[in-house]
N, C-alpha and C. Protein backbone atom coordinates (compact mmCIF):
# COMPACT_ATOMS: atom_id res chain seq x y z
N UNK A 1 18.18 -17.82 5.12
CA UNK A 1 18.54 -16.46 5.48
C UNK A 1 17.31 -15.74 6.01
N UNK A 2 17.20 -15.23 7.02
CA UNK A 2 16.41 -14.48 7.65
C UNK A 2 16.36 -12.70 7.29
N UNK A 3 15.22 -12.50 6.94
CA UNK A 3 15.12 -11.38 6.66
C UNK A 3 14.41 -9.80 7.47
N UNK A 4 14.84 -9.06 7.49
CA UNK A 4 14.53 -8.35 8.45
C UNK A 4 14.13 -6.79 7.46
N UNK A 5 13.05 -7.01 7.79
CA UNK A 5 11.81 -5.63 6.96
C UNK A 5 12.18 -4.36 7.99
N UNK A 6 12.98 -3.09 7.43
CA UNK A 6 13.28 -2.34 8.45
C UNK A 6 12.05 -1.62 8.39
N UNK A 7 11.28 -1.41 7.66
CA UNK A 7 9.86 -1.07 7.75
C UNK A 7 8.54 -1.44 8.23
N UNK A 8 8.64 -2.65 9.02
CA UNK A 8 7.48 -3.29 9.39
C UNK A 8 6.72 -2.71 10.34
N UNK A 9 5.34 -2.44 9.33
CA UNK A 9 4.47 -1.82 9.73
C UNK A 9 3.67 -0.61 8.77
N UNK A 10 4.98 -0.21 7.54
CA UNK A 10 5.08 0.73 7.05
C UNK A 10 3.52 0.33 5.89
N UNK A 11 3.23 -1.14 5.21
CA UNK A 11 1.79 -0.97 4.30
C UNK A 11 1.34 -1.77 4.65
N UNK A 12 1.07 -2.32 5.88
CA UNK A 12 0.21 -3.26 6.07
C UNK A 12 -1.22 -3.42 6.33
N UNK A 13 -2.18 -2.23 5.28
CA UNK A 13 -3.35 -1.65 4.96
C UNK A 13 -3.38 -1.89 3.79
N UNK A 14 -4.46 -2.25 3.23
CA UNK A 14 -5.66 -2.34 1.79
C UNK A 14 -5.15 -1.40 1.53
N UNK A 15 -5.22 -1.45 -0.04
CA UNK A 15 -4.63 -0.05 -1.22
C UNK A 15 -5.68 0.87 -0.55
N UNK A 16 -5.32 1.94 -0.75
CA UNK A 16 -5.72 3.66 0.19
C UNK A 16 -5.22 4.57 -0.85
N UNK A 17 -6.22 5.06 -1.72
CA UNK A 17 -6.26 6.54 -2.92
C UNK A 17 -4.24 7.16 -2.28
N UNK A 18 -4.00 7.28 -1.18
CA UNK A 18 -2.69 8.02 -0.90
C UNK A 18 -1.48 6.99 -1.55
N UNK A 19 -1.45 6.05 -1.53
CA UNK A 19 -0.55 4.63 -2.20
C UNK A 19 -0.35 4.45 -3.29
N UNK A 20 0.98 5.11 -3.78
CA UNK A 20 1.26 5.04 -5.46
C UNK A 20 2.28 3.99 -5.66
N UNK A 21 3.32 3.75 -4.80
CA UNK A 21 4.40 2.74 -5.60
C UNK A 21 3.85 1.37 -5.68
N UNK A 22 4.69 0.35 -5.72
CA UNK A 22 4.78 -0.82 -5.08
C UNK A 22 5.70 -1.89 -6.04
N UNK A 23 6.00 -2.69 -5.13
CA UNK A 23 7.32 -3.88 -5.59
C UNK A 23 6.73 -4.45 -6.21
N UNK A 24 6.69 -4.38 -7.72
CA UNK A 24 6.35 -5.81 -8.75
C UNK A 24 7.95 -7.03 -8.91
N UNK A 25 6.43 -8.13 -8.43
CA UNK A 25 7.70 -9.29 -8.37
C UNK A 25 7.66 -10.25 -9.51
N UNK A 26 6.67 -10.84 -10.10
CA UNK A 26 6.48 -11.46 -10.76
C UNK A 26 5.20 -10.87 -11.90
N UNK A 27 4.22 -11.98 -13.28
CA UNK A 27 3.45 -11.68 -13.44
C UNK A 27 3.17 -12.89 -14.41
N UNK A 28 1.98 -13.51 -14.09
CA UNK A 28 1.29 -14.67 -14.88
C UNK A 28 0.14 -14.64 -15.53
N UNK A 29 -0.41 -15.31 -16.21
CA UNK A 29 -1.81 -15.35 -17.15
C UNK A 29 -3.17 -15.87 -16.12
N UNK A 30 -2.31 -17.16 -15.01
CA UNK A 30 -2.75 -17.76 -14.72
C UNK A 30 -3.07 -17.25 -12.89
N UNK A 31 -3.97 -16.84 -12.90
CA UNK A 31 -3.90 -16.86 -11.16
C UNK A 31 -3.33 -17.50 -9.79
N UNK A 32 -3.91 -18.71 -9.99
CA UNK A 32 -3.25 -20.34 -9.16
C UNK A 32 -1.84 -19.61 -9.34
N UNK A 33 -1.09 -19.60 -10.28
CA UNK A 33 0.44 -19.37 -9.79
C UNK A 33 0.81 -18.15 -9.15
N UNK A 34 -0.24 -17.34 -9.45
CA UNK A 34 0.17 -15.79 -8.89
C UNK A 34 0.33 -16.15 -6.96
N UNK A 35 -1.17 -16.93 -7.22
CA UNK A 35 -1.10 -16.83 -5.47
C UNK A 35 -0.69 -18.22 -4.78
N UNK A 36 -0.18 -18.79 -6.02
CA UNK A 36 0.92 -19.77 -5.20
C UNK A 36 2.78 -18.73 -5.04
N UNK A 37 2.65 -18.21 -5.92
CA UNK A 37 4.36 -17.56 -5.57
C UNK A 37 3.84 -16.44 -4.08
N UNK A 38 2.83 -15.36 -4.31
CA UNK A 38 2.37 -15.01 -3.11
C UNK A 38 2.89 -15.74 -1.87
N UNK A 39 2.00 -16.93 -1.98
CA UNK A 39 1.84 -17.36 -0.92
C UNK A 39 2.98 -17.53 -0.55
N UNK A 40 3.78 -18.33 -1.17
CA UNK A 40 5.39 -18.69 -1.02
C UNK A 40 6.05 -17.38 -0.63
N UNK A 41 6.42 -16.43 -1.07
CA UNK A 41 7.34 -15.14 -0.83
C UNK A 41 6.18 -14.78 0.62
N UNK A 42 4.96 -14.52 1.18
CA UNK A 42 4.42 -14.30 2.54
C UNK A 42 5.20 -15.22 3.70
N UNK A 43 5.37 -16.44 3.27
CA UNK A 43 5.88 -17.02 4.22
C UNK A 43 7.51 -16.78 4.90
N UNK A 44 7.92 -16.73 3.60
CA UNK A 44 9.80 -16.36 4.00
C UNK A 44 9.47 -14.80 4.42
N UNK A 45 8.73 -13.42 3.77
CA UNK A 45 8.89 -13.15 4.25
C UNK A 45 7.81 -12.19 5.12
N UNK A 46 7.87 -12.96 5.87
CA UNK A 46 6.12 -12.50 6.68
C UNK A 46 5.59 -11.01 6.94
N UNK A 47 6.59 -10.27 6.95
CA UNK A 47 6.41 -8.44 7.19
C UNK A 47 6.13 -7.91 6.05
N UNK A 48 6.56 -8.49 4.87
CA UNK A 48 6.16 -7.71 3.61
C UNK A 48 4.64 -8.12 3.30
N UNK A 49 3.64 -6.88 3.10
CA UNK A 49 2.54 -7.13 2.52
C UNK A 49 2.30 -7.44 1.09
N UNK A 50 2.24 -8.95 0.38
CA UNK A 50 2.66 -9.02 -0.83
C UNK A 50 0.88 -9.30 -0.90
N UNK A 51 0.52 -8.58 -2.52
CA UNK A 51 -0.82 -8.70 -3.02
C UNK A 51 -0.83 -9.56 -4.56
N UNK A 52 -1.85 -10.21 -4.90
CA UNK A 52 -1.93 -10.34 -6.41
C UNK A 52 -2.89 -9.55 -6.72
N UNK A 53 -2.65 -8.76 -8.15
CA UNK A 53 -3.28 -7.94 -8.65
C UNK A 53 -3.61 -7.60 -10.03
N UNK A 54 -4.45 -8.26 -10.29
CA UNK A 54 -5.34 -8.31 -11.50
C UNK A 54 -5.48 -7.09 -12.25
N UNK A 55 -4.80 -7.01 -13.80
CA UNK A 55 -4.92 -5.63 -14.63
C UNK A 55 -5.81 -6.34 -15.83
N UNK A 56 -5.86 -4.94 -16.64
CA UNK A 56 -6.77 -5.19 -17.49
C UNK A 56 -7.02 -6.16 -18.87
N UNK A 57 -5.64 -6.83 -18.65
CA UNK A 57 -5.33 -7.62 -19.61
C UNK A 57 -5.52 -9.06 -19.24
N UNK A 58 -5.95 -9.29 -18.35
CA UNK A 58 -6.29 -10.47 -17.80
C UNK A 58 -4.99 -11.31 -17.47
N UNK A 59 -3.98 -10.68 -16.54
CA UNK A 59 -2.71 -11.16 -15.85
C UNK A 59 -2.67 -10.74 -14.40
N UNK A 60 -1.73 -11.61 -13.57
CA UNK A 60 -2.43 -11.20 -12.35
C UNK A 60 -0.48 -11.09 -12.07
N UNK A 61 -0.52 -9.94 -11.39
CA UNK A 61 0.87 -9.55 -10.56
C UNK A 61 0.56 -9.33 -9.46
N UNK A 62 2.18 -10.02 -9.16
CA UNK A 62 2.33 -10.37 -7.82
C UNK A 62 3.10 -9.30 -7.30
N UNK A 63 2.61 -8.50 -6.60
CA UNK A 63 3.37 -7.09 -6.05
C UNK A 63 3.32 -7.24 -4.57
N UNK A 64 4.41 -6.40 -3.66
CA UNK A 64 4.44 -6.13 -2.89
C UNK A 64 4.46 -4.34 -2.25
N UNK A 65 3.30 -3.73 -1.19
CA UNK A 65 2.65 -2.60 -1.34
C UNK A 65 1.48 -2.75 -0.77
N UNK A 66 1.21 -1.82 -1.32
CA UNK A 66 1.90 -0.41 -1.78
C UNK A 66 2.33 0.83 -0.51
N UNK A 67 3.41 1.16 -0.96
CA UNK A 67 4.12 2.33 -0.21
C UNK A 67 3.32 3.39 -1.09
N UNK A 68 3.53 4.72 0.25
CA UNK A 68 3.58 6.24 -0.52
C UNK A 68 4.78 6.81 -0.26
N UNK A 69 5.70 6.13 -0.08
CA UNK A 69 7.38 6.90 -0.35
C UNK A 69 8.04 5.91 -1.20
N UNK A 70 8.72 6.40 -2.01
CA UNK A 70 8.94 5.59 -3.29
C UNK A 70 10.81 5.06 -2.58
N UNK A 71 11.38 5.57 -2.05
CA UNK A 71 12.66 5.44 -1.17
C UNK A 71 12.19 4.32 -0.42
N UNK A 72 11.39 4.44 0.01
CA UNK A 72 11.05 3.30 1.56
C UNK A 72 11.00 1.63 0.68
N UNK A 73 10.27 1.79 -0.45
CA UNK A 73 9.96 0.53 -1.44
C UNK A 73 11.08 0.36 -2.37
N UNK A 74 11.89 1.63 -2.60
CA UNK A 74 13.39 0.99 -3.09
C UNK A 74 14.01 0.06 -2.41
N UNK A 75 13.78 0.29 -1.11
CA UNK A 75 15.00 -0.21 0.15
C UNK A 75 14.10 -1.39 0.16
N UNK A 76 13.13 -1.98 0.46
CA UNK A 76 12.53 -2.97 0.24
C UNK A 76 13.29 -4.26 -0.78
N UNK A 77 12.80 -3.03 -2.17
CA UNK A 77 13.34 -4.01 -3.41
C UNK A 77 14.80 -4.79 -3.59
N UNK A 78 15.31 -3.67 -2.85
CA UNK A 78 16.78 -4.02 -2.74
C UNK A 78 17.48 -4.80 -1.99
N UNK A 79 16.42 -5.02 -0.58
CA UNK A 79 16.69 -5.83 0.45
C UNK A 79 16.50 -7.10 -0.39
N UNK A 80 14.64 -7.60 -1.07
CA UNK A 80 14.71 -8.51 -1.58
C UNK A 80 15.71 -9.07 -2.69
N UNK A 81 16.00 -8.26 -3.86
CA UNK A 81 16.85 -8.19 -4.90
C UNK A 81 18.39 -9.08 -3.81
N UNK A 82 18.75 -8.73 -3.03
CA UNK A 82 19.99 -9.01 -2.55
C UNK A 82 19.97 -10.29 -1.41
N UNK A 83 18.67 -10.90 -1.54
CA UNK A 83 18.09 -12.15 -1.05
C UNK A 83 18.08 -13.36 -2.09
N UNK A 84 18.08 -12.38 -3.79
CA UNK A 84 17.70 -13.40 -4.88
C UNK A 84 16.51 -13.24 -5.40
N UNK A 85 15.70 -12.34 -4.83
CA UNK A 85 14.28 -12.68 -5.54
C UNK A 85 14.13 -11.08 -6.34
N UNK A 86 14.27 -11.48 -8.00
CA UNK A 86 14.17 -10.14 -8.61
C UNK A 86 13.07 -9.52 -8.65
N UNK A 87 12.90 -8.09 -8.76
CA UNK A 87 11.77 -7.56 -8.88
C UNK A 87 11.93 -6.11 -9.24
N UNK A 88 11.11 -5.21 -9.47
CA UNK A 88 11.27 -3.61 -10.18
C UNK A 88 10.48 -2.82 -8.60
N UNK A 89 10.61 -1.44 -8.90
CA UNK A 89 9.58 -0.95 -7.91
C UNK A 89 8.92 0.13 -8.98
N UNK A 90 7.66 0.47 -9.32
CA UNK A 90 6.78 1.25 -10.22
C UNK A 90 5.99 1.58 -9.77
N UNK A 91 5.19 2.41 -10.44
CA UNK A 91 3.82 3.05 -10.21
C UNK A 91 2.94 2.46 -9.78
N UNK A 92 1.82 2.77 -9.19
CA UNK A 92 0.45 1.51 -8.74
C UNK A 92 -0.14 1.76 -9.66
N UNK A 93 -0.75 1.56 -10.96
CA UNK A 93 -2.10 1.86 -11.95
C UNK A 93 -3.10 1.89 -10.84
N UNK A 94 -4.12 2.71 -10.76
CA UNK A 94 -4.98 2.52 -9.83
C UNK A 94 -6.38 2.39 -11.28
């Protein structure tokens, strides 16, 4: 199934102080898997800017983001969600 990002273009910039949401997709202990699922979800779907992102607990999530309209990253989530691939949309901890 081919997917079509009606936003492309919309975060495809390094986190920027203005960037609060973003699509959490997954979350592991282990890095190697973070940026093996990364890598995997970049390829199917190439417009979404997906990051791994290391918190303070020493787990690395795999998010996609960050938006500063929290609507724009619903529609995202939902596009993916209705592809199969679950995920939440939340806050960025900065």
């Amino acid at each position: 199934m081919k997917f079509t990002n009606p936003l492309i273009g919309v975060a495809n910039t390094p986190f920027v102080d203005m960037f609060e949401v973003v699509i959490q997709l997954a979350v592991f202990k282990g890095k190697g898997r973070a940026q093996a699922l990364k890598d995997q979800l970049a390829k199917k779907y190439y417009d979404i800017p997906f990051l791994v992102d290391e918190n303070q607990q020493n787990t690395y999530q795999v998010i996609a983001g960050p938006y500063n309209v929290r609507s724009k990253a619903v529609q995202i989530a939902n596009a993916l969600k209705s592809d199969g691939v679950n995920n939440f949309v939340r806050s960025y901890r900065k």
